[in-house]
N, C-alpha and C. Protein backbone atom coordinates (compact mmCIF):
# COMPACT_ATOMS: atom_id res chain seq x y z
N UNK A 1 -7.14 26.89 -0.12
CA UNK A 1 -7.05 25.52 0.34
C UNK A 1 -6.13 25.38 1.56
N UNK A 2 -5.04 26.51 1.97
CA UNK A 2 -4.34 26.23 3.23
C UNK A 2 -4.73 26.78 4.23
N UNK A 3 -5.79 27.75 3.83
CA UNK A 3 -5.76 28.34 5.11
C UNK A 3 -5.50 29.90 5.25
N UNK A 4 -4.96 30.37 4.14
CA UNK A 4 -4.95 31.58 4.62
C UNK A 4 -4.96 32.38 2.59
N UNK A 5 -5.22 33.87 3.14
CA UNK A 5 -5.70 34.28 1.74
C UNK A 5 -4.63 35.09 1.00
N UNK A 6 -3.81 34.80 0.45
CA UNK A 6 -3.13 35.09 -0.84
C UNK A 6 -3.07 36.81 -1.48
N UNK A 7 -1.84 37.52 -1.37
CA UNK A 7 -2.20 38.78 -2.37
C UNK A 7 -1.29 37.79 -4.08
N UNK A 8 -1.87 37.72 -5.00
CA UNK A 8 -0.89 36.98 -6.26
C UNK A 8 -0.48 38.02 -6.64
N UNK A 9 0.87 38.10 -6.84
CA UNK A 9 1.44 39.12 -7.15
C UNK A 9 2.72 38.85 -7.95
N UNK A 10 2.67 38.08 -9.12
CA UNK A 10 3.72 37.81 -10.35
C UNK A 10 5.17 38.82 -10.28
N UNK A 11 5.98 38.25 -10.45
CA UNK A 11 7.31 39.05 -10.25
C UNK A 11 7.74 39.12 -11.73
N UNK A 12 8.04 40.12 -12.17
CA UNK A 12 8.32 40.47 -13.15
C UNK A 12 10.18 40.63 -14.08
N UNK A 13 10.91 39.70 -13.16
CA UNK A 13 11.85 39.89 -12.67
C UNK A 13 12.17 39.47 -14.00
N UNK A 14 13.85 39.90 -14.78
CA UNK A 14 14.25 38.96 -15.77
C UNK A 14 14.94 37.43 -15.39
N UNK A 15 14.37 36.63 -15.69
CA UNK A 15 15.19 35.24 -14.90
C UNK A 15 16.47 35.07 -15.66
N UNK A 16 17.46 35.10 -14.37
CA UNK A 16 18.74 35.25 -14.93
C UNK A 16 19.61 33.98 -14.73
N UNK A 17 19.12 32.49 -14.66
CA UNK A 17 19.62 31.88 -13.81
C UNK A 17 19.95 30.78 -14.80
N UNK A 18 21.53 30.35 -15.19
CA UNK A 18 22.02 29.22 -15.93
C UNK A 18 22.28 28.26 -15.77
N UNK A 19 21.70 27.03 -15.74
CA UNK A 19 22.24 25.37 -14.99
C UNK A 19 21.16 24.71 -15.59
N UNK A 20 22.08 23.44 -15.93
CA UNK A 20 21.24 22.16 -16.19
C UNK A 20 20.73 21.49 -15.61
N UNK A 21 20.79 21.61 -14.08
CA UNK A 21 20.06 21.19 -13.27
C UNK A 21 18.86 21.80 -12.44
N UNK A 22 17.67 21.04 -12.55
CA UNK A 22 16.61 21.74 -13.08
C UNK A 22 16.27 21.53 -11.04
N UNK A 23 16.79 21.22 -10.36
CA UNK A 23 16.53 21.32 -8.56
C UNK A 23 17.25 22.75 -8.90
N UNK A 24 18.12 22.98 -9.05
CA UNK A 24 18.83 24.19 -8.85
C UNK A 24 18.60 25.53 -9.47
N UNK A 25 17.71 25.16 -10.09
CA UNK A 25 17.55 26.28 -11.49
C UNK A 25 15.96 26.70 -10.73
N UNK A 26 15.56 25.52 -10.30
CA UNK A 26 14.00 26.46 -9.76
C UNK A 26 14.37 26.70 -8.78
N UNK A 27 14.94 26.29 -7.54
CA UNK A 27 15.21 26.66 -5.93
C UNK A 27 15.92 28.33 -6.28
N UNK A 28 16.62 28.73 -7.36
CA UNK A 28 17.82 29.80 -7.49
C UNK A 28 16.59 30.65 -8.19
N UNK A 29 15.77 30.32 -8.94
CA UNK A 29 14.19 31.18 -9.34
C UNK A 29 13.74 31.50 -8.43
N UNK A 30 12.72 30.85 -7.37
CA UNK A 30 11.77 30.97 -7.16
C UNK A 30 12.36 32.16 -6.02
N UNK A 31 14.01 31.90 -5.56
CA UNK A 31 14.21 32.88 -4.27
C UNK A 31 14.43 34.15 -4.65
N UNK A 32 15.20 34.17 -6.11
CA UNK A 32 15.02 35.46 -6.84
C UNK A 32 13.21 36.25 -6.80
N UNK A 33 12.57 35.47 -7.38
CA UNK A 33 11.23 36.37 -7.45
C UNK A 33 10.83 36.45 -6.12
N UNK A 34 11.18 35.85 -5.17
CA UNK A 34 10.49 36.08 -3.96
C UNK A 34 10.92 37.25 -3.10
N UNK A 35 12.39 37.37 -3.59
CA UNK A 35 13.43 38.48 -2.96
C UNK A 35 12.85 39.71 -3.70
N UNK A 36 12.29 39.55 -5.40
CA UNK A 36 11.25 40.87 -5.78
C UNK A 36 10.56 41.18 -5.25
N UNK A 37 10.10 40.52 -5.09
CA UNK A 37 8.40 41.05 -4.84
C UNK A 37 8.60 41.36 -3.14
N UNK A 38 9.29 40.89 -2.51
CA UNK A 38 9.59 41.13 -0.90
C UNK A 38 10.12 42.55 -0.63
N UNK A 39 10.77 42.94 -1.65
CA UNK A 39 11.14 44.40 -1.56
C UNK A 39 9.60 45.63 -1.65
N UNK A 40 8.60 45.00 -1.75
CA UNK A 40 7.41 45.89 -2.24
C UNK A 40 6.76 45.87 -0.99
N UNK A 41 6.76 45.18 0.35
CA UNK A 41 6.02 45.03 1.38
C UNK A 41 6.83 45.05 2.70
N UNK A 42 5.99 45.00 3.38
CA UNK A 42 6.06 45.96 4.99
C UNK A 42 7.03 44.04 5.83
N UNK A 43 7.64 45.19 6.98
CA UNK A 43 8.19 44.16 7.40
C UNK A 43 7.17 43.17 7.96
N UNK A 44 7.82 42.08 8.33
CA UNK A 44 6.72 41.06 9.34
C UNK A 44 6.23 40.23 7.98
N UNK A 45 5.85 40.84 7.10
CA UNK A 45 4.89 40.11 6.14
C UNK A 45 5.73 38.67 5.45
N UNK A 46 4.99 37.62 4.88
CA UNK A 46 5.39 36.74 4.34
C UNK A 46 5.24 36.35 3.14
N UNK A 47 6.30 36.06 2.14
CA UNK A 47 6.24 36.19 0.88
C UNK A 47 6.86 34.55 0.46
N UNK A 48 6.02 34.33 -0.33
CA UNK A 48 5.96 32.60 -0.53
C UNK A 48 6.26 33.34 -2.61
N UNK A 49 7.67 32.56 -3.29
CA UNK A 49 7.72 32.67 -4.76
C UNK A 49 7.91 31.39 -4.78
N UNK A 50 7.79 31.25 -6.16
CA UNK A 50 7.78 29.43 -7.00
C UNK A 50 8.21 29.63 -8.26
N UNK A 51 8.49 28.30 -8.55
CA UNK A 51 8.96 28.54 -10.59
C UNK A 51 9.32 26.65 -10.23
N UNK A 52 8.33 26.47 -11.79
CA UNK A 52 8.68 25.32 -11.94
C UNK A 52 8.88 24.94 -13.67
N UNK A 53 9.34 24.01 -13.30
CA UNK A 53 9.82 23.53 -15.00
C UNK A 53 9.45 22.10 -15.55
N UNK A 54 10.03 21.76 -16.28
CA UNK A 54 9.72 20.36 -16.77
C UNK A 54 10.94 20.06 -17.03
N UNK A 55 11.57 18.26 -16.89
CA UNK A 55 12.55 18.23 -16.98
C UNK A 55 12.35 17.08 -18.11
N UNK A 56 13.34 16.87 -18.99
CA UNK A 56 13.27 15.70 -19.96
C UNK A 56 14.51 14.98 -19.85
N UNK A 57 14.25 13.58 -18.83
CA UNK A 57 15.83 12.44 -18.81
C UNK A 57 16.07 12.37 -19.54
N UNK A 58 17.39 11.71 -20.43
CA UNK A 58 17.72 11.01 -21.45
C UNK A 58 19.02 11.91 -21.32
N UNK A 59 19.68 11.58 -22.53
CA UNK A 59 21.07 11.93 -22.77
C UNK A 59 21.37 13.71 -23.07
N UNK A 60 20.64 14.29 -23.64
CA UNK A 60 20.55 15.82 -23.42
C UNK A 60 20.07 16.04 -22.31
N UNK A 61 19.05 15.37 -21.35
CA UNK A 61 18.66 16.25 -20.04
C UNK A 61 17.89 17.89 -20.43
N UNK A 62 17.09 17.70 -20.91
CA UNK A 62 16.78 19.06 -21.39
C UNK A 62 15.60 19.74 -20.45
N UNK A 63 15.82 21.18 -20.07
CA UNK A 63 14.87 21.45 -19.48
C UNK A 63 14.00 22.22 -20.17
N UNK A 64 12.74 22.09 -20.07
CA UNK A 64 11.54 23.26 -20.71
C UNK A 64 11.15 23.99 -19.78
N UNK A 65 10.89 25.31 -20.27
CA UNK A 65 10.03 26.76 -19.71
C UNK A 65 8.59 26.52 -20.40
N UNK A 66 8.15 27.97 -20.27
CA UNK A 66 7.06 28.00 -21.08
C UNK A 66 7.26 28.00 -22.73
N UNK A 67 6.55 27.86 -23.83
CA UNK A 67 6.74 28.01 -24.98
C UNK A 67 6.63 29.50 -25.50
N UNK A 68 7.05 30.00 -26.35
CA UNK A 68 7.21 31.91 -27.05
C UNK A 68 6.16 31.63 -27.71
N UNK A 69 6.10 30.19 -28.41
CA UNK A 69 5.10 30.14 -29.61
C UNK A 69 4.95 28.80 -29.71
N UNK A 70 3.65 28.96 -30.83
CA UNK A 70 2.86 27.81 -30.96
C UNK A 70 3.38 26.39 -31.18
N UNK A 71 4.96 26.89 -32.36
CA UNK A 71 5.39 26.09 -33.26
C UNK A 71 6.03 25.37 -31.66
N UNK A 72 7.13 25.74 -30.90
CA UNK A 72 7.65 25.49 -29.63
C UNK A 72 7.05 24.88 -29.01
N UNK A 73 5.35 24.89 -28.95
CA UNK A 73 4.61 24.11 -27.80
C UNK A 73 4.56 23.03 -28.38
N UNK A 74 4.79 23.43 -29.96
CA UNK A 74 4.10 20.95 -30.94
C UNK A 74 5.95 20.90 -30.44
N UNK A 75 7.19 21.06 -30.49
CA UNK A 75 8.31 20.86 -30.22
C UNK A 75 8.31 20.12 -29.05
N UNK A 76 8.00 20.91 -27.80
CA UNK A 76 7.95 20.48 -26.64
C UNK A 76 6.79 19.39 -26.41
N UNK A 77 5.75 19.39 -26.91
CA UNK A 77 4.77 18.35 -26.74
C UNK A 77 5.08 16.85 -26.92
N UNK A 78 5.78 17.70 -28.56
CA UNK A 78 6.27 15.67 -29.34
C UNK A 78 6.76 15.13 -28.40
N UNK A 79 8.35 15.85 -27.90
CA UNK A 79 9.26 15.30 -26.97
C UNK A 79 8.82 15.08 -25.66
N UNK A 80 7.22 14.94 -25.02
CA UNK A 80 6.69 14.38 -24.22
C UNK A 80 6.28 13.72 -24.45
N UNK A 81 5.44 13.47 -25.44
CA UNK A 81 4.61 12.25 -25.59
C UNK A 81 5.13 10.66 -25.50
N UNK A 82 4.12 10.10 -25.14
CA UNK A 82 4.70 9.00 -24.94
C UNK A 82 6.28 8.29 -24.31
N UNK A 83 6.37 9.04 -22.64
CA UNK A 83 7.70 9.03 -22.58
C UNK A 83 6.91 9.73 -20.78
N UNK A 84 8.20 9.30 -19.96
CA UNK A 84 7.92 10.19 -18.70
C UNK A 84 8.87 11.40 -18.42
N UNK A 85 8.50 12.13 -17.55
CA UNK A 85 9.50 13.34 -17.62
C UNK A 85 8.97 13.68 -16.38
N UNK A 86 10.00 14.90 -15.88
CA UNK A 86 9.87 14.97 -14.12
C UNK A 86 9.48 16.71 -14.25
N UNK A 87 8.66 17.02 -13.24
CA UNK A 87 8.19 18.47 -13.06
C UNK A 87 9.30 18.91 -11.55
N UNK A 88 9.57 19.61 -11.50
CA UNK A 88 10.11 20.47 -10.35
C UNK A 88 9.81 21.80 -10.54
N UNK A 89 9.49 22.13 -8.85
CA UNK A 89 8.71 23.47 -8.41
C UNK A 89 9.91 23.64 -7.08
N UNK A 90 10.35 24.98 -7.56
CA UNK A 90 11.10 25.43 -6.39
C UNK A 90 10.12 26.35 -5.54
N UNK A 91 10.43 26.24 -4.36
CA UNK A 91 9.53 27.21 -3.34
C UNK A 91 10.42 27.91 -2.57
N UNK A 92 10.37 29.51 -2.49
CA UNK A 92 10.92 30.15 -1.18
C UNK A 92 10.03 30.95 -0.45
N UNK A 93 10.04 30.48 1.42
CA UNK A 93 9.45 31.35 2.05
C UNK A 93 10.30 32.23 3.12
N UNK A 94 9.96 33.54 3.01
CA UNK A 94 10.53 34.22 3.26
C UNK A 94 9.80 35.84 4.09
N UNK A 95 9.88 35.87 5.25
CA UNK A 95 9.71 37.20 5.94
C UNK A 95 10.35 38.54 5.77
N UNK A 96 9.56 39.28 5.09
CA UNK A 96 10.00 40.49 4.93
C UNK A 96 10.90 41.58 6.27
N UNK A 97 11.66 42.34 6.15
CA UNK A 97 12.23 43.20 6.86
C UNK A 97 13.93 42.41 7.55
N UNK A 98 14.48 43.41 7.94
CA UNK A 98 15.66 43.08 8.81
C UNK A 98 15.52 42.25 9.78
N UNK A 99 16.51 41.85 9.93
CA UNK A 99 16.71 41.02 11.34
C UNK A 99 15.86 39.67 11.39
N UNK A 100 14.95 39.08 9.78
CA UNK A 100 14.32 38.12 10.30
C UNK A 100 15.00 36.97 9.94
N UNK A 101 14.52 35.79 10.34
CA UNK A 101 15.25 34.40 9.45
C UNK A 101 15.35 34.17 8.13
N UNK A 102 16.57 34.05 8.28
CA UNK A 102 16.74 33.57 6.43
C UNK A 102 15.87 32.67 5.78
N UNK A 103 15.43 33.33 4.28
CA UNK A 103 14.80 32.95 3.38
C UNK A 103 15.09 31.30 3.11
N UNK A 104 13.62 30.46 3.37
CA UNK A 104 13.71 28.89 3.41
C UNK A 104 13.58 28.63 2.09
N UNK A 105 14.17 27.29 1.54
CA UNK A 105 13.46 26.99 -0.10
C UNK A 105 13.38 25.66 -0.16
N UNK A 106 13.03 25.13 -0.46
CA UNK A 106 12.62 23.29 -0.80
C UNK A 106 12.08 23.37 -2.23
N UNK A 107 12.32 22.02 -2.54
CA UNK A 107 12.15 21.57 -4.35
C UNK A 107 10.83 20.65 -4.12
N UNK A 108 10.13 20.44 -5.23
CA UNK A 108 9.18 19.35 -5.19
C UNK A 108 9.26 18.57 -6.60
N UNK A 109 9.90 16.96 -6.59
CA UNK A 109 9.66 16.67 -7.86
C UNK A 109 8.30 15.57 -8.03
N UNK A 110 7.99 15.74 -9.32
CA UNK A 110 6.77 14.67 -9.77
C UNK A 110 7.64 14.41 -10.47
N UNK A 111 6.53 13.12 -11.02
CA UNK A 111 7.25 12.05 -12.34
C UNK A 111 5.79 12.15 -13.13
N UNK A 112 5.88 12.50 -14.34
CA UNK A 112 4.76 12.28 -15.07
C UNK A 112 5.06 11.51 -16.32
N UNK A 113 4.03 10.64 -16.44
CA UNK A 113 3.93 9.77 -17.94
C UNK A 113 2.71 10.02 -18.42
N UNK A 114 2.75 10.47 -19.66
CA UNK A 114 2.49 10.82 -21.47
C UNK A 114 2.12 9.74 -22.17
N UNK A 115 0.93 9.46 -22.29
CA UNK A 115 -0.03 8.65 -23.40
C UNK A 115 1.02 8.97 -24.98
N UNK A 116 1.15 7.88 -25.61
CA UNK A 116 1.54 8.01 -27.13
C UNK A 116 0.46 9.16 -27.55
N UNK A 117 1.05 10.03 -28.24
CA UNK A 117 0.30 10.87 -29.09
C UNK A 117 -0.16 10.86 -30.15
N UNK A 118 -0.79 10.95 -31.33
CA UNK A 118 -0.63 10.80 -32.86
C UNK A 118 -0.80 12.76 -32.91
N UNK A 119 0.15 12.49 -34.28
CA UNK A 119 0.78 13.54 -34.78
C UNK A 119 -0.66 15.04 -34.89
N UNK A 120 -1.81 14.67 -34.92
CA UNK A 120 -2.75 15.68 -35.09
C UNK A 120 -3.30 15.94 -33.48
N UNK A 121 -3.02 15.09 -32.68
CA UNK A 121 -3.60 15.55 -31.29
C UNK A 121 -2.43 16.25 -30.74
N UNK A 122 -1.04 16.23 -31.30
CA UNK A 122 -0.05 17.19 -31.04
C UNK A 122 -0.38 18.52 -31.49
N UNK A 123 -0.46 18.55 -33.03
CA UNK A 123 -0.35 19.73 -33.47
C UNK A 123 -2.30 20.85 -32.92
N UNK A 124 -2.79 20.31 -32.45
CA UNK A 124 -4.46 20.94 -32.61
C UNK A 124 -3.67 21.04 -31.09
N UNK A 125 -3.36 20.59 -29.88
CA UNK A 125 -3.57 20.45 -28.81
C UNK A 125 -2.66 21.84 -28.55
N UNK A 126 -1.20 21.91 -29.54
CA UNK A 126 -0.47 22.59 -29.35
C UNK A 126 -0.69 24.27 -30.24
N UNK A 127 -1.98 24.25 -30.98
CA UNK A 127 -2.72 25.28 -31.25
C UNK A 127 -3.44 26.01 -30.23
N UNK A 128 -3.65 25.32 -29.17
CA UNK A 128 -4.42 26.09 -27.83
C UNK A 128 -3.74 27.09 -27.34
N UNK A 129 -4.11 28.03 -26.46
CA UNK A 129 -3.99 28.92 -25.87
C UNK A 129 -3.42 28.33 -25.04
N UNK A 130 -4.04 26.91 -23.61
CA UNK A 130 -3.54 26.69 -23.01
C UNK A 130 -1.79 26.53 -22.65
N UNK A 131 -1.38 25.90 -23.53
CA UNK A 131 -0.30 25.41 -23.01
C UNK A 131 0.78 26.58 -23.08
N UNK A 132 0.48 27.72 -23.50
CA UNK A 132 1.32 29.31 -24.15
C UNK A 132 1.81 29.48 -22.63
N UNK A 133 1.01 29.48 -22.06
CA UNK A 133 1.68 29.82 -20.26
C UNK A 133 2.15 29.01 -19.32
N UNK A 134 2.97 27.78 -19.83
CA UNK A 134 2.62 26.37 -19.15
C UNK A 134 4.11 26.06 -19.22
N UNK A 135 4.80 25.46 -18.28
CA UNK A 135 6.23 25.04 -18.38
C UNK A 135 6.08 23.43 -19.18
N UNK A 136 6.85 23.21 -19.97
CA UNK A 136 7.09 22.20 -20.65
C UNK A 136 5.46 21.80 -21.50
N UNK A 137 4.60 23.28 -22.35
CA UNK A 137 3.63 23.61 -22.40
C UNK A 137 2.17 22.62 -22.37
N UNK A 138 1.92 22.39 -21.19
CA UNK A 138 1.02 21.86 -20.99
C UNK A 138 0.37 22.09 -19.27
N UNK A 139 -1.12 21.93 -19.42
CA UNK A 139 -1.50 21.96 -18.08
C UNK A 139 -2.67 21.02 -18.08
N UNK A 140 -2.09 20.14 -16.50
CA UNK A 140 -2.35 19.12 -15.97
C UNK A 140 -3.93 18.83 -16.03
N UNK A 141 -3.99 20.07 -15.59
CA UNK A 141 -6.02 20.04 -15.13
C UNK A 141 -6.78 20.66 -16.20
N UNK A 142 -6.21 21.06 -17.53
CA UNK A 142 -6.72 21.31 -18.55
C UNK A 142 -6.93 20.35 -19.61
N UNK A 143 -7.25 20.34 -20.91
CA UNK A 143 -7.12 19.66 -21.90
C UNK A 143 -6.39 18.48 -22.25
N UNK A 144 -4.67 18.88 -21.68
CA UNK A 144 -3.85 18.34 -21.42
C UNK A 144 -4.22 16.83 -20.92
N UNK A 145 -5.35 16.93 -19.68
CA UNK A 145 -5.32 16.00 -18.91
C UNK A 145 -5.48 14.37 -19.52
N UNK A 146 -6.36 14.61 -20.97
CA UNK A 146 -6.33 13.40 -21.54
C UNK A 146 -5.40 12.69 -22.03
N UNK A 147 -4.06 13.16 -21.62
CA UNK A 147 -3.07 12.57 -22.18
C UNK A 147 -2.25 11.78 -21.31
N UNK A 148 -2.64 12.16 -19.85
CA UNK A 148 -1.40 12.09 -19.17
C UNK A 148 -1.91 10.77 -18.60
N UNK A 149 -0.56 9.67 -18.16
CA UNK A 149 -1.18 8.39 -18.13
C UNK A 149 -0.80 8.04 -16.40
N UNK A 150 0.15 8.78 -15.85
CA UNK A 150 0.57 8.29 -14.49
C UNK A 150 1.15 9.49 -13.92
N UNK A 151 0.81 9.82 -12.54
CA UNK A 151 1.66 10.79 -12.20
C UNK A 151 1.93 10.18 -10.38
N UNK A 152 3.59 10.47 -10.71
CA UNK A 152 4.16 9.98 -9.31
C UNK A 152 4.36 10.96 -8.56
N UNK A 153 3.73 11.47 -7.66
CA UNK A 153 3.73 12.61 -6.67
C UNK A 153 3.02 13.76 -6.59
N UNK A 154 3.65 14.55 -6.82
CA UNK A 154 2.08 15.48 -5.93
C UNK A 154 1.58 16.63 -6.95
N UNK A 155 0.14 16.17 -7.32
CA UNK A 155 -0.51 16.83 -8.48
C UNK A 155 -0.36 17.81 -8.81
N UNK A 156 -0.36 18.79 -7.52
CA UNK A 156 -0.56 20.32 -7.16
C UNK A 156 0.77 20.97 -7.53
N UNK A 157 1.95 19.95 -7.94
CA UNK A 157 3.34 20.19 -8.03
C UNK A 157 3.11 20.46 -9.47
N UNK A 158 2.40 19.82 -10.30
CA UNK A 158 2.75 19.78 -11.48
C UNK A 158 1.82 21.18 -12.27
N UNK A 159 0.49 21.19 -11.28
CA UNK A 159 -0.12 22.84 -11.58
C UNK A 159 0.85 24.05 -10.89
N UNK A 160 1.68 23.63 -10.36
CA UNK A 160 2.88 25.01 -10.25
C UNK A 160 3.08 25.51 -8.79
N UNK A 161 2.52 24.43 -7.52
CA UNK A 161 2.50 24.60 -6.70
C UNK A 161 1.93 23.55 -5.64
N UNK A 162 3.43 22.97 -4.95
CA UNK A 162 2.80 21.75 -3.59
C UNK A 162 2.20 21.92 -2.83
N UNK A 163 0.80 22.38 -2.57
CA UNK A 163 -0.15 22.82 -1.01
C UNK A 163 0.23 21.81 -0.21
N UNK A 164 0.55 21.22 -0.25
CA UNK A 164 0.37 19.70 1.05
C UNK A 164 2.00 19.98 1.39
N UNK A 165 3.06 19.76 0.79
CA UNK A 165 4.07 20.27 1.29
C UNK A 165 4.43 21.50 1.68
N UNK A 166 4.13 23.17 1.08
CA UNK A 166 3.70 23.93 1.16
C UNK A 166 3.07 24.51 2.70
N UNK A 167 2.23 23.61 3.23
CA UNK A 167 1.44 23.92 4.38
C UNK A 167 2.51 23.37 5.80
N UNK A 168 2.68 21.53 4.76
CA UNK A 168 4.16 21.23 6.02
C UNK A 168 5.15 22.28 6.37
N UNK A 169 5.73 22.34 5.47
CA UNK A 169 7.15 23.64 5.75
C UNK A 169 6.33 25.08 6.31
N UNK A 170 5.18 25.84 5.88
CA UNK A 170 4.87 26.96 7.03
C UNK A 170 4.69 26.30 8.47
N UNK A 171 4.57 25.36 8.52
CA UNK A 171 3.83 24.79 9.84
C UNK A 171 5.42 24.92 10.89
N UNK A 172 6.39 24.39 10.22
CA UNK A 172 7.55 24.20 10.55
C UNK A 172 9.11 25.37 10.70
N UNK A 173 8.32 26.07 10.23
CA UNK A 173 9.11 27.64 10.19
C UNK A 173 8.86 28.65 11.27
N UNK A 174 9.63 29.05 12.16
CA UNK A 174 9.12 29.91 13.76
C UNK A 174 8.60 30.92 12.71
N UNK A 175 7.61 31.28 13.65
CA UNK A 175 6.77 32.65 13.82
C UNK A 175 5.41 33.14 12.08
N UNK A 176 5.88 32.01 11.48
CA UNK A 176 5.39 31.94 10.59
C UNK A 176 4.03 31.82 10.31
């Protein structure tokens, strides 16, 4: 969709990164995996990493990853439903080899709101496969989608990646 063709190449890195603040926790991710996987390729080349999360306002502020397990995804589901909560996707782009410009990163937040649930469209929904790989386990353009009632900002943020901002910032980076 931007324009140019992609090697996907998942970083395998252990995420080592502690804060409750969920701008800081993906911007301090996504430059870690990007700094992985940048070590595997030739200079000149450009290496774009991401990591996003789900954030839950209220008085704990809690952030979600993906779920380990099933029981974790009805956990994380309940505590969406019916309620809004914010997605952030950290992005770093970054040119491989010496001497180039330092590694860029920008945040992207959405606001998403959650249809009331009843207790069996939690637990069957949170039996799927889907949401096992999904930060705050759910995905937008899947199954999921019948639930979700409003989303403030940018869709592509909440599938794990801003193309429209994404394309701004390469556009805006020399030599890029």
């Amino acid at each position: 969709m931007l324009g140019i063709e992609p090697v996907i190449e998942p970083s395998a890195l252990e995420e080592a990164v502690e804060t409750a603040d969920p701008e800081r926790l993906v911007r301090a991710l996504s430059a870690q995996k990007a700094a992985d996987i940048a070590a595997r390729y030739h200079a000149g080349e450009i290496v774009i990493g991401a990591d996003t999360c789900v954030y839950v306002p209220g008085t704990a502020g809690e952030i979600l990853g993906k779920p380990k397990t099933h029981l974790e995804a009805e956990r994380m589901v309940t505590l969406l439903q019916g309620r809004s909560h914010e997605v952030y996707t950290g992005v770093t782009i970054l040119r491989c080899g010496e001497g180039v410009p330092a590694p860029y990163s920008f945040v992207e937040k959405t606001t998403v709101s959650v249809w009331p649930m009843s207790e069996e469209e939690i637990r069957l929904y949170s039996l799927l496969e889907e949401p096992m790989d999904k930060a705050g386990a759910y995905a937008v353009q899947g199954t999921f989608s019948r639930f979700i009632k409003s989303l403030d900002g940018d869709y592509y943020n909440v599938m794990g990646l801003p193309l429209g901002r994404l394309y701004q910032e390469l556009k805006r980076i020399p030599e890029m």
